[in-house]
C-alpha atoms as a PDB file:
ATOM      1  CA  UNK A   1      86.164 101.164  95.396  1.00  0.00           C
ATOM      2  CA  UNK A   2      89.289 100.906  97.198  1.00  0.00           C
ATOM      3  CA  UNK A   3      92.830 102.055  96.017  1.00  0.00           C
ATOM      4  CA  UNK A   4      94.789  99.838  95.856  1.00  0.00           C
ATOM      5  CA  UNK A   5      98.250 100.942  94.460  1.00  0.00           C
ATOM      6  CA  UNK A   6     100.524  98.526  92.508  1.00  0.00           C
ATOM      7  CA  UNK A   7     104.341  97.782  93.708  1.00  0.00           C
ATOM      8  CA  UNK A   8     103.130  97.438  97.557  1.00  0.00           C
ATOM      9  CA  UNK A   9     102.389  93.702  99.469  1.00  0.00           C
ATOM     10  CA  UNK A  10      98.811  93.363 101.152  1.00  0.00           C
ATOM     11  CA  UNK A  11      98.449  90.825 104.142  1.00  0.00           C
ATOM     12  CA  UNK A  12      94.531  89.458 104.829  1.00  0.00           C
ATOM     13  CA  UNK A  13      94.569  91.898 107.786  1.00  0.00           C
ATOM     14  CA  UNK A  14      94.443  94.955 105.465  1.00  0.00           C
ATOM     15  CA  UNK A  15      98.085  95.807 106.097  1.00  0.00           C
ATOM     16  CA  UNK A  16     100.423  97.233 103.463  1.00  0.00           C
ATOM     17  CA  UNK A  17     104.037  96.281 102.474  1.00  0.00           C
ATOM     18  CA  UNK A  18     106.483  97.630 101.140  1.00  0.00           C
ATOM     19  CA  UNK A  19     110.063  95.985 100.748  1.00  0.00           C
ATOM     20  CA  UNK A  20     113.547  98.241 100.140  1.00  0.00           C
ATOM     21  CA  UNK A  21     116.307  95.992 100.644  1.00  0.00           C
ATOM     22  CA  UNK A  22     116.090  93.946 104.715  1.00  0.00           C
ATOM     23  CA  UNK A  23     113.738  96.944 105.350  1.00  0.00           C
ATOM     24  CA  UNK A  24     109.657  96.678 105.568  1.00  0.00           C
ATOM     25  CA  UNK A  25     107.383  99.547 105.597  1.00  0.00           C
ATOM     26  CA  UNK A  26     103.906  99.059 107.014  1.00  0.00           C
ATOM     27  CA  UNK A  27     100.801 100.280 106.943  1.00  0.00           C
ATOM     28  CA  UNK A  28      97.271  99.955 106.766  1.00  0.00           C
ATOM     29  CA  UNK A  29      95.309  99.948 103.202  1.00  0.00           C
ATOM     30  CA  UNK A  30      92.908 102.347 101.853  1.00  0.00           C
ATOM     31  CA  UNK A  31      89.955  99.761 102.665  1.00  0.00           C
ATOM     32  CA  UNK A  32      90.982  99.384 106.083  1.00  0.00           C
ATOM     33  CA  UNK A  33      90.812 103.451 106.354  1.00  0.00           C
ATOM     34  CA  UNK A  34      87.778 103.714 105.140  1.00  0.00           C
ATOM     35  CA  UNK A  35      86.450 101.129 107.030  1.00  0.00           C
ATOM     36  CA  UNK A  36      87.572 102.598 110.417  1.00  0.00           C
ATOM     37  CA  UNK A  37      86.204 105.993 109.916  1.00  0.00           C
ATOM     38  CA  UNK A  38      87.719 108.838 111.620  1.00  0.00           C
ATOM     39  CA  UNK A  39      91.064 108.086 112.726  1.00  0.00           C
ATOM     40  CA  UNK A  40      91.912 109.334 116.429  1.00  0.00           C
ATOM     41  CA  UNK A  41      94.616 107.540 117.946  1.00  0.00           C
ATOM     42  CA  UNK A  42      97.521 105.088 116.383  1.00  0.00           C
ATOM     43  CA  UNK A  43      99.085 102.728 119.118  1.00  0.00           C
ATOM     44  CA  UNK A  44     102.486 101.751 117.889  1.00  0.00           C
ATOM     45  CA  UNK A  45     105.538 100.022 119.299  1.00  0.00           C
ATOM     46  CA  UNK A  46     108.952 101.289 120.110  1.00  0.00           C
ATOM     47  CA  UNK A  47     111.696 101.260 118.181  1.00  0.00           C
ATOM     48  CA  UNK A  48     113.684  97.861 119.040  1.00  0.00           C
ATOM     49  CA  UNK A  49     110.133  96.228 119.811  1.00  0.00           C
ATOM     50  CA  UNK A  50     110.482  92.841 117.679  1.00  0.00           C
ATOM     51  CA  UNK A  51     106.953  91.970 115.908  1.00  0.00           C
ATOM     52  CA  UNK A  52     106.031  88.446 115.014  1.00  0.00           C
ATOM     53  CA  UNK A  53     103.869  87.739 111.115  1.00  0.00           C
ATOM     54  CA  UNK A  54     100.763  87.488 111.854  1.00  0.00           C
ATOM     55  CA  UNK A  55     100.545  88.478 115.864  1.00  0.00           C
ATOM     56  CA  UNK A  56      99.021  91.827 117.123  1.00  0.00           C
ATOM     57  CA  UNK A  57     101.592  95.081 116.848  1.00  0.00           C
ATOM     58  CA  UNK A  58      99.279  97.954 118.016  1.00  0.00           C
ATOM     59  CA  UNK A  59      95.869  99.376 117.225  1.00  0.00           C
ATOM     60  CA  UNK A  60      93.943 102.048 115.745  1.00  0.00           C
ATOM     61  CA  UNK A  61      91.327 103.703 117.425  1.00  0.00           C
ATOM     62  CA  UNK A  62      88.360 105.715 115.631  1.00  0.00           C
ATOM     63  CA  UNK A  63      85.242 107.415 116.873  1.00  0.00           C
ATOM     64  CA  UNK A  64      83.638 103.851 115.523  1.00  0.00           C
ATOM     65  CA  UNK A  65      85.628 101.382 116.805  1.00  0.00           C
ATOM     66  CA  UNK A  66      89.381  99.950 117.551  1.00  0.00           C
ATOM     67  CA  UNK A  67      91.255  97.836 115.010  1.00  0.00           C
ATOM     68  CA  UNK A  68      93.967  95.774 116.233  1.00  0.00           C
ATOM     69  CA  UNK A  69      96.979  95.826 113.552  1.00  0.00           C
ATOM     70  CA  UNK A  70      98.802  92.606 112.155  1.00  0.00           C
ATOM     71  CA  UNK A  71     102.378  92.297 111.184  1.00  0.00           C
ATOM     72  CA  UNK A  72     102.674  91.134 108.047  1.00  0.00           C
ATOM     73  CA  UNK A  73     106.670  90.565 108.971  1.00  0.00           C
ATOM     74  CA  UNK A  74     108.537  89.557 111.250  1.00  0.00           C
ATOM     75  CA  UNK A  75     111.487  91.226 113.116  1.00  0.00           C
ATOM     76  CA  UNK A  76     112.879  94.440 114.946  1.00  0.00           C
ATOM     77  CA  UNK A  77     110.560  97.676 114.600  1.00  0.00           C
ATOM     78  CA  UNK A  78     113.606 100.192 113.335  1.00  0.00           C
ATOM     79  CA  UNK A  79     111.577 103.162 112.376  1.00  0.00           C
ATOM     80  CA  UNK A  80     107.589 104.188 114.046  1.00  0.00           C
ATOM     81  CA  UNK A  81     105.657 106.896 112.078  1.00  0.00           C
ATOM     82  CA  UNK A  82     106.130 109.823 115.469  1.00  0.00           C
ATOM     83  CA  UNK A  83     103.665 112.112 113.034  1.00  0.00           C
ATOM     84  CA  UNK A  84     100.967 109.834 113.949  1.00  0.00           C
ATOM     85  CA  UNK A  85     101.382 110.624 117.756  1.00  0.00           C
ATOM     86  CA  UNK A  86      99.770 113.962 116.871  1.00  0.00           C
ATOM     87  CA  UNK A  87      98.050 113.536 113.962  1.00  0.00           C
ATOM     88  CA  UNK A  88      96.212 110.003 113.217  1.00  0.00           C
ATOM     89  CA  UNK A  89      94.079 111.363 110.778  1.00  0.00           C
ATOM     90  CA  UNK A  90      96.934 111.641 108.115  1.00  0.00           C
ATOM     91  CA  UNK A  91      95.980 107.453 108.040  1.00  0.00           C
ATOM     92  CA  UNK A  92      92.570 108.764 106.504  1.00  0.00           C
ATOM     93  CA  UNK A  93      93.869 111.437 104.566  1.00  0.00           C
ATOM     94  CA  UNK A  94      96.489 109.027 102.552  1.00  0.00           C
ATOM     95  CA  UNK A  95      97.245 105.422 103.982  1.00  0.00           C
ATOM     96  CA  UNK A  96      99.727 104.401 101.891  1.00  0.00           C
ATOM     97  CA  UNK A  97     102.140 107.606 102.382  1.00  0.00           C
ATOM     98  CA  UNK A  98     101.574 107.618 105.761  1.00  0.00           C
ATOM     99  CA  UNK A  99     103.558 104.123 107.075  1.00  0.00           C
ATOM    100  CA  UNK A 100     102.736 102.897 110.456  1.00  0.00           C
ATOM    101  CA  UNK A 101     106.305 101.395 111.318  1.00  0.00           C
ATOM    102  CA  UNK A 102     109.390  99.898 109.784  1.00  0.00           C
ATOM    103  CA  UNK A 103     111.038  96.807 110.267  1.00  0.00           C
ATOM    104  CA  UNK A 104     113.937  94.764 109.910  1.00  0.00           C
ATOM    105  CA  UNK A 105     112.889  91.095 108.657  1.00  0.00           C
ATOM    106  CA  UNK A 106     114.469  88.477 110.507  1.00  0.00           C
ATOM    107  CA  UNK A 107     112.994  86.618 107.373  1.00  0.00           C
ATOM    108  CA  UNK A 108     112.215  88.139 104.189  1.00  0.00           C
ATOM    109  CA  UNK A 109     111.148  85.117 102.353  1.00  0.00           C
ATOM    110  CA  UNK A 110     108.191  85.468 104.635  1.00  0.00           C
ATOM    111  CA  UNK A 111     106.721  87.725 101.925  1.00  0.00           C
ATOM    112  CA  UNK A 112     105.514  85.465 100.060  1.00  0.00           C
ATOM    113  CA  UNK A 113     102.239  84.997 101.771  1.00  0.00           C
ATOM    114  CA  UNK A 114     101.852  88.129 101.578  1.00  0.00           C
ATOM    115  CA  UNK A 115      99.075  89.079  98.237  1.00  0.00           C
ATOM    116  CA  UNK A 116      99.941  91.260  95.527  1.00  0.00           C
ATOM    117  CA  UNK A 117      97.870  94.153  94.138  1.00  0.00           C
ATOM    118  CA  UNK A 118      95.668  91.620  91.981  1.00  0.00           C
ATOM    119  CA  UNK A 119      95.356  89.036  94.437  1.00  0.00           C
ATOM    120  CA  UNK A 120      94.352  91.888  97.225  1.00  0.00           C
ATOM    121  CA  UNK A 121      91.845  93.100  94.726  1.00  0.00           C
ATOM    122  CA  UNK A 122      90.062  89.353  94.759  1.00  0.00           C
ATOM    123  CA  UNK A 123      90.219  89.071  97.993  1.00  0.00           C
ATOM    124  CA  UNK A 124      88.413  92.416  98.452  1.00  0.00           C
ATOM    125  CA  UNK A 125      85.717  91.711  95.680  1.00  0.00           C
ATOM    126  CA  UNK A 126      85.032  88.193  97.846  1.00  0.00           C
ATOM    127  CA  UNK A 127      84.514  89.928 100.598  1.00  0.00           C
ATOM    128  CA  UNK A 128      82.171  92.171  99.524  1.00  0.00           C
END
């Protein structure tokens, strides 16, 4: 079974969110991880990029297969995760410590169709 930790925001995508303030931190989930396999390359955007809910923000690669990656926000990329550059893997060695990029909502209320950690644990079991 997948963690899935409490506290954190899950889109359909199998990204992660977590809300401090006008600030979102994103990643992708435990499934998604596992899913992927071996982690080898993380394609992010620049700081200052703006990201859209829902459209394409960058991809992971892994010897298995690329994933495109969702934002599950929208707004202005103020922080990307420069670890990942060298080291992907840390996605597979703990997803949810190891955020992808942060953003600045433009609308926070879009949140809310985002799924919580129950709701992302039935959607998970109906995919199985």
């Amino acid at each position: 079974m997948s963690r899935i930790l409490e506290g954190l925001l899950y889109s359909e995508s199998h990204e992660w969110v977590k809300t401090d303030g006008g600030i979102a931190t994103v990643g992708i989930t435990d499934f998604a991880q596992k899913s992927m396999g071996n982690i080898v390359y993380v394609d992010m955007p620049e700081e200052d990029d703006e990201v859209s809910q829902d459209e394409e923000f960058g991809a992971v690669e892994s010897v298995k297969a690329a994933s495109d990656l969702y934002s599950p926000v929208s707004g202005v990329v103020v922080g990307r995760n420069s670890a990942l550059d060298d080291e992907p893997g840390l996605l597979n060695s703990d997803p949810y410590a190891n955020w992808i990029i942060k953003v600045r909502m433009t609308d926070p209320s879009e949140t809310g169709n985002l799924m919580d950690a129950a709701a992302y644990t039935a959607f998970l079991e109906k995919q199985a």
